[in-house]
Protein backbone atom coordinates (compact mmCIF):
# COMPACT_ATOMS: atom_id res chain seq x y z
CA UNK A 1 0.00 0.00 0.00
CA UNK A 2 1.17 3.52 -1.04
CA UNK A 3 0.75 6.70 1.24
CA UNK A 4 0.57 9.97 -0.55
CA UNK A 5 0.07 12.94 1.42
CA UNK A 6 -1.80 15.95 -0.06
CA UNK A 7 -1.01 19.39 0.94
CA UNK A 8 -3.93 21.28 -0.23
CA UNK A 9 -3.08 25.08 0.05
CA UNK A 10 0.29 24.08 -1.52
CA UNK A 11 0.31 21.19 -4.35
CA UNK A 12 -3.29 22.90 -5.44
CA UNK A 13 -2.93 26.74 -4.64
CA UNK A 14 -2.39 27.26 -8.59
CA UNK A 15 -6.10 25.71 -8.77
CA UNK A 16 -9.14 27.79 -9.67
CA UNK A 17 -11.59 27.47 -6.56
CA UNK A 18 -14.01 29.84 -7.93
CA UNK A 19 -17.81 28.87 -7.14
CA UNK A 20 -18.11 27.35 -10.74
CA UNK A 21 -15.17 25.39 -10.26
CA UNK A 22 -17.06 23.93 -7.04
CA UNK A 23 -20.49 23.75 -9.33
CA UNK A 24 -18.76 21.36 -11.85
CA UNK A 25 -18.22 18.88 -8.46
CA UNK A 26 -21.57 19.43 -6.47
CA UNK A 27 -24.17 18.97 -9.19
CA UNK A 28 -25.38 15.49 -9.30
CA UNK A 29 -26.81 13.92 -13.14
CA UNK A 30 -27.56 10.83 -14.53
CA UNK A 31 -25.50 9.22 -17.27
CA UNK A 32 -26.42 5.53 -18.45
CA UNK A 33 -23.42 4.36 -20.52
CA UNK A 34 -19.48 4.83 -20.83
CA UNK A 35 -16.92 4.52 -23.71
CA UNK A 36 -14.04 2.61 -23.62
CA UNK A 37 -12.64 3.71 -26.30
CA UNK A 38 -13.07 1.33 -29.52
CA UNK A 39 -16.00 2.65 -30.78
CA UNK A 40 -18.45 0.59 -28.26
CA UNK A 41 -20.87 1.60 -25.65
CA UNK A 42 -21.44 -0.03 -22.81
CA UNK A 43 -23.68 0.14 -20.03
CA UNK A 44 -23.15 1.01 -17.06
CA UNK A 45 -24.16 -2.32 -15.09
CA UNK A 46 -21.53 -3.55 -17.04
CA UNK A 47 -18.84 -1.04 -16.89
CA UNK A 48 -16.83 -3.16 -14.32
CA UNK A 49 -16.73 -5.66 -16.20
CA UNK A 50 -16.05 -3.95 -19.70
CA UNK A 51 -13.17 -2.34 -18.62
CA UNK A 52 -11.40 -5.23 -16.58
CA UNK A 53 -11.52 -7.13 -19.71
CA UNK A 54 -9.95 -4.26 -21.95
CA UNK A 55 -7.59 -3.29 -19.17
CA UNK A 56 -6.39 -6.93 -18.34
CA UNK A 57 -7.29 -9.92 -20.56
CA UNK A 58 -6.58 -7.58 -23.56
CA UNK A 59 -3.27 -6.53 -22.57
CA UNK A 60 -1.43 -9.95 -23.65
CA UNK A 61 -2.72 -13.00 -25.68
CA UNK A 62 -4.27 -15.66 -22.87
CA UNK A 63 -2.77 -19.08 -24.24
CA UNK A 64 0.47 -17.71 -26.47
CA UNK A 65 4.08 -16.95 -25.36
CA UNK A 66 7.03 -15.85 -26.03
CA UNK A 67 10.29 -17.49 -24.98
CA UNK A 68 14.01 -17.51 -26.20
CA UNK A 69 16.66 -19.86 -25.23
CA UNK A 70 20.09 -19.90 -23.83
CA UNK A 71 22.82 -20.06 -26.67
CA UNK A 72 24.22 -23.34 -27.34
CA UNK A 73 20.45 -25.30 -26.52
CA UNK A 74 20.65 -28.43 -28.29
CA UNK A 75 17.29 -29.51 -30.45
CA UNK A 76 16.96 -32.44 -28.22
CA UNK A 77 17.04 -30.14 -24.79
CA UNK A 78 14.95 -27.84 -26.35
CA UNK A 79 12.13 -30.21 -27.42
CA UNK A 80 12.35 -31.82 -23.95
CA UNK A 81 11.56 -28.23 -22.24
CA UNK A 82 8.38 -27.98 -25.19
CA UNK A 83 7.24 -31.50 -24.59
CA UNK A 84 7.50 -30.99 -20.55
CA UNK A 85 5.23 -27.75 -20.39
CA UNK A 86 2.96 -28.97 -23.54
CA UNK A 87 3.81 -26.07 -25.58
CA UNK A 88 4.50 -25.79 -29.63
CA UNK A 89 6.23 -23.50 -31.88
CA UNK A 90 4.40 -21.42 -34.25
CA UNK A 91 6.89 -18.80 -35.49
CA UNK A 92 10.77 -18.43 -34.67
CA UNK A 93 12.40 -14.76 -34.80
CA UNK A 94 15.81 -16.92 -35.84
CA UNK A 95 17.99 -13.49 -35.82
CA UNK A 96 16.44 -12.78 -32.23
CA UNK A 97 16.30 -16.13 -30.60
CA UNK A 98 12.83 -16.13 -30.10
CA UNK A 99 9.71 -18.42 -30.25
CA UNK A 100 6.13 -17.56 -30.36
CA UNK A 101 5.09 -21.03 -28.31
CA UNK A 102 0.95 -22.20 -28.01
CA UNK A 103 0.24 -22.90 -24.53
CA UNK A 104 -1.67 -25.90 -23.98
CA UNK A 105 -5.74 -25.25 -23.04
CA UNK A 106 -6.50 -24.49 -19.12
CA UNK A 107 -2.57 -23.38 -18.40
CA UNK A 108 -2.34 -20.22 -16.69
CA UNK A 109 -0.37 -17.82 -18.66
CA UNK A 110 1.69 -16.53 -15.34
CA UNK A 111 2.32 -19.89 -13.84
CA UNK A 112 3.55 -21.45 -17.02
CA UNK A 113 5.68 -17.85 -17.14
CA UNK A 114 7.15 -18.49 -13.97
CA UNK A 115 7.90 -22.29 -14.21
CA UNK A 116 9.45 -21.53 -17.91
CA UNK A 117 11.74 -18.19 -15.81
CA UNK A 118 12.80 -21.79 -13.27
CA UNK A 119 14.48 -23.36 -16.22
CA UNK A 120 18.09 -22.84 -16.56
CA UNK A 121 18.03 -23.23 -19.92
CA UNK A 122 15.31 -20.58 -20.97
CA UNK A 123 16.88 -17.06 -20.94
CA UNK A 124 13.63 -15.03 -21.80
CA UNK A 125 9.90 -16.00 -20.88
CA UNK A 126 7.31 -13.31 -21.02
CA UNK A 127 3.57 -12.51 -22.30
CA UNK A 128 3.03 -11.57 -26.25
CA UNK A 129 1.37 -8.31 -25.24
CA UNK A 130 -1.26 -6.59 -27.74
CA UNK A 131 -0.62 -3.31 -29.98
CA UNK A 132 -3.17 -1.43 -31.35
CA UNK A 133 -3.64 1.32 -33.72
CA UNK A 134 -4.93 3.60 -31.39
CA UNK A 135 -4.37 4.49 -28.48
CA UNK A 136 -7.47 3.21 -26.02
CA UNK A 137 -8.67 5.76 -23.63
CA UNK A 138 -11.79 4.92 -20.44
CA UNK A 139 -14.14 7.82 -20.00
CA UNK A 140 -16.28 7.43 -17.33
CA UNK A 141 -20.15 8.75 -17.56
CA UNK A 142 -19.54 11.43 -14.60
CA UNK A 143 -21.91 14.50 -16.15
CA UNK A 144 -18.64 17.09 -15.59
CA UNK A 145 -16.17 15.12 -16.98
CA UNK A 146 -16.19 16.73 -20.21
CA UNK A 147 -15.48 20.25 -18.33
CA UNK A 148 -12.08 18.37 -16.36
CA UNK A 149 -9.80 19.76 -18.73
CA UNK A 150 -7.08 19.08 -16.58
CA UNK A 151 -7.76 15.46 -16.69
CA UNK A 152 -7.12 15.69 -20.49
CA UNK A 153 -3.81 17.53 -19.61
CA UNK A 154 -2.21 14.51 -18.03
CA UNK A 155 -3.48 11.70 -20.55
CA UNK A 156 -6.11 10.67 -17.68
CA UNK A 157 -8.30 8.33 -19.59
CA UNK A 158 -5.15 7.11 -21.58
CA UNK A 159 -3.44 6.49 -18.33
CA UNK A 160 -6.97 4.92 -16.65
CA UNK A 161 -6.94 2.03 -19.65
CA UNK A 162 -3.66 0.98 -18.16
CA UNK A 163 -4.31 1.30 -14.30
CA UNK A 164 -7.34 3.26 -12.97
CA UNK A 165 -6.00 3.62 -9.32
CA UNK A 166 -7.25 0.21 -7.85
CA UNK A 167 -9.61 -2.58 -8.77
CA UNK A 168 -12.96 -1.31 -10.23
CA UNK A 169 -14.49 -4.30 -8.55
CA UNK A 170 -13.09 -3.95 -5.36
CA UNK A 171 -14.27 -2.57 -2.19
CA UNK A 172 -12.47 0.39 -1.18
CA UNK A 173 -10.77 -1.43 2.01
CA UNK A 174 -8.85 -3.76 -0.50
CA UNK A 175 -7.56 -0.54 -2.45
CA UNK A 176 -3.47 -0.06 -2.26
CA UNK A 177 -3.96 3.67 -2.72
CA UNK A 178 -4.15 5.65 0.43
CA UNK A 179 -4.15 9.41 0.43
CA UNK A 180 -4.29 11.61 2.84
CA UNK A 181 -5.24 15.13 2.47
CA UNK A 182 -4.27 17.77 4.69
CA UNK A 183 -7.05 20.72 4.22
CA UNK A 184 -9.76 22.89 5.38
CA UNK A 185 -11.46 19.20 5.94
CA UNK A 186 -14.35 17.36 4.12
CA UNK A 187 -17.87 17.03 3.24
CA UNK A 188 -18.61 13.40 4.71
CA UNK A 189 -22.10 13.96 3.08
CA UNK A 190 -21.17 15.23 -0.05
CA UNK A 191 -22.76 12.30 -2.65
CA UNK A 192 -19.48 12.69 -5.07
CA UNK A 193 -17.03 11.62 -2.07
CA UNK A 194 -19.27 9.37 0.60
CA UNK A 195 -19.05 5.85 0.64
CA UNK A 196 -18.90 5.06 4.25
CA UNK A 197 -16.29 6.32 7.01
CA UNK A 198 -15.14 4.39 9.90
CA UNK A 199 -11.86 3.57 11.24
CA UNK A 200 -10.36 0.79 8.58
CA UNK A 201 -12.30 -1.98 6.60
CA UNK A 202 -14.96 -1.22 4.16
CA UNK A 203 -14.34 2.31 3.91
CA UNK A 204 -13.43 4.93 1.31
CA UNK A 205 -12.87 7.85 4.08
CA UNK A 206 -11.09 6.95 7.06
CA UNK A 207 -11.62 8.54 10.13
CA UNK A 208 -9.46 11.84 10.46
CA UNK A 209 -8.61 14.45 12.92
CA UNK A 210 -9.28 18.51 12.96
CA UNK A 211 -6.08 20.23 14.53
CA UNK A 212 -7.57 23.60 13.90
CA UNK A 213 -10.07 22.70 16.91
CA UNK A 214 -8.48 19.45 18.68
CA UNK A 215 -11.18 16.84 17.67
CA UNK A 216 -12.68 14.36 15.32
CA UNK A 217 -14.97 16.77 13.55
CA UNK A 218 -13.23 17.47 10.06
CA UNK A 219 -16.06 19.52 8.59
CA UNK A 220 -15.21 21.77 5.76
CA UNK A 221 -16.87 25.03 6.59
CA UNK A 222 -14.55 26.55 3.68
CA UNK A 223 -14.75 24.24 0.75
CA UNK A 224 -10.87 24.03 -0.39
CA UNK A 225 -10.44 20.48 1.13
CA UNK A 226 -14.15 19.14 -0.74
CA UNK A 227 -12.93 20.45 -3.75
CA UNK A 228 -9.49 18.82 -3.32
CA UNK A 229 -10.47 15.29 -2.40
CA UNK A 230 -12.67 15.63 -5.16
CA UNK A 231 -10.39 16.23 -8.01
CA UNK A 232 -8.16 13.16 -6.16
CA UNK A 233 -10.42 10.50 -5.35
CA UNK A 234 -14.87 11.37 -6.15
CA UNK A 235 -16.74 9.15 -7.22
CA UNK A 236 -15.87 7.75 -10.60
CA UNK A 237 -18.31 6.52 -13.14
CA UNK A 238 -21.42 6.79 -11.11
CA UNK A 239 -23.28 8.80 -13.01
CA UNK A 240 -22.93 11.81 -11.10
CA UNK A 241 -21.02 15.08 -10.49
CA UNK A 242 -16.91 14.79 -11.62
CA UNK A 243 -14.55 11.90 -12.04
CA UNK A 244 -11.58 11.35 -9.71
CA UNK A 245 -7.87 11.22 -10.74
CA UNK A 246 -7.68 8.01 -9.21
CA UNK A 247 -11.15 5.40 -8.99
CA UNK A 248 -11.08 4.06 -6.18
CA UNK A 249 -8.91 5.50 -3.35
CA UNK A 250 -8.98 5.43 0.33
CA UNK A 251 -8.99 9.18 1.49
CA UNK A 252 -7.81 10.25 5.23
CA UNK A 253 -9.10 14.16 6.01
CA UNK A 254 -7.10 15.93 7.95
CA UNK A 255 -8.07 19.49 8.83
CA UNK A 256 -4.97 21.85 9.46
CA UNK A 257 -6.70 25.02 7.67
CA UNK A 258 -9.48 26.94 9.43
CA UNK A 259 -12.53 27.44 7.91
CA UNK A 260 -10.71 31.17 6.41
CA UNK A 261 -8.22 29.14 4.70
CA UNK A 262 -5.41 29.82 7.44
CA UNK A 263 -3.23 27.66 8.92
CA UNK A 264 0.44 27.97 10.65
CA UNK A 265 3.93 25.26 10.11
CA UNK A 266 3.55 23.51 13.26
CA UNK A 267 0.00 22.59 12.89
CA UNK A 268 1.09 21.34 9.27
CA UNK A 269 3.72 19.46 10.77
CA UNK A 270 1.23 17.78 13.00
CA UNK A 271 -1.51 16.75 10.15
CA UNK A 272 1.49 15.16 8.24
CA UNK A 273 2.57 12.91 11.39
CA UNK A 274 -0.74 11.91 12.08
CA UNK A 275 -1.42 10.80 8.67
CA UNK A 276 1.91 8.90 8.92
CA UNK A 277 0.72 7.28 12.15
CA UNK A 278 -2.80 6.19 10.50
CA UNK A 279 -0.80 4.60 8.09
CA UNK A 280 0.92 2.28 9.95
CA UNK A 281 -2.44 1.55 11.38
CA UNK A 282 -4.21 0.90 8.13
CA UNK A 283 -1.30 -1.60 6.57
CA UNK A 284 -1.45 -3.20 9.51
């Protein structure tokens, strides 16, 4: 699990937080399909699923390798490595060394890749990985993500084919993306951001700590942090509001700016320990 800490009136002071910047988050639509990208709609019941296909099982082909050999492999030991894991050429690369190899029906591409890495006579094992024309990009059917320009900036949906963030499918406890954001606090009701909150499992927001006031109530009487955790980690592909950087991450508030926006060093200092501290807690 990665920590990332999120100083909000520093990493995001170059940020518009005008009120229609905060209108793009707060107003809730309905959507009923997404695009991934080749042309296809799909809906969103099966979103999930659409996009774990495209972003896994169509990275690399499921039952064909490639492997080269050490130098000086004799046909005979070669043969006897094809006829132990059931596999047959198809096409040799003879100025490269390698083999495009059919894996047998029912083997699992990584443990056949593994057992083929044991062999000491097998120098290269890996996955034949697909290319494509184009390059595939996710968009989620958030209303506002057409006005997230900044999302476009930084190859987002290119970026979200390859690795939303964590597991579509996944509740947020089993997510390895932990961020904790260090801000004028939160909107625990806000329908963009709440999943639950509680201390560890089965939550999206942890349970934080004001050090403005010295309690548990991180609040956001100023809107900054909202609009923060927001652009990090909302809701993505629900049909509502704006689409998060990252899908599906676990967010810690921590309020160290007042309600004005204010804030001093030491109480900085504190919010980032903490959020170190609830780390250790969280990965256990």
């Amino acid at each position: 699990m990665t920590l990332t800490v999120v100083l909000g009136f520093l990493v995001f002071a170059g940020l518009a937080c005008s009120n229609a910047e905060m209108n793009r988050f707060v107003s809730p639509e309905r959507d009923s399909a997404i695009s991934i990208g080749k042309g296809d709609v799909v809906s969103e019941d099966a979103k999930v699923a659409a996009i774990e296909t495209m972003r896994i099982q169509d990275k690399v082909l499921s039952s064909e390798i490639s492997v080269k050999f050490v130098d000086g492999i004799t046909d005979s030991q070669r043969e006897k490595i094809l006829k132990k894991y059931n596999l047959s050429v198809m096409k040799v690369i003879e100025e490269l060394g390698f083999y495009r190899l059919k894996m047998k029906d029912g083997s699992a591409l990584t443990g056949e890749l593994s057992n083929l890495w044991d062999e000491e006579l097998v120098k290269v094992a890996e996955p034949i990985y697909r290319t494509y024309a184009k390059q595939l990009r996710v968009e989620p059917n958030d209303p506002r993500f057409s006005e997230q320009a900044y999302l476009e900036h930084i190859n987002a949906p290119e970026a979200w084919f390859v690795e939303p963030g964590s597991d579509l499918g996944s509740i947020p406890a089993q997510s390895d993306v932990l961020v904790a954001v260090l801000d004028t606090g939160l909107d625990l009701d806000h329908p963009d951001i709440m999943v639950n909150v509680g201390a560890f499992d089965d939550v999206k927001i942890l349970t934080g700590w004001n050090f403005v006031d010295g309690n548990g109530d991180v609040s956001d009487g100023h809107g900054h942090g909202t609009l923060v955790t927001g652009i990090i980690g909302a809701l993505t592909s629900n049909g509502q509001g704006i689409a998060g950087t990252a899908w599906n991450p676990r967010i810690l508030p921590v309020k160290i700016l007042d309600n004005n926006g204010m804030s001093d060093s030491f109480l900085s200092a504190e919010g980032i320990m903490f959020a170190l501290a609830r780390f250790k807690d969280v990965s256990g």
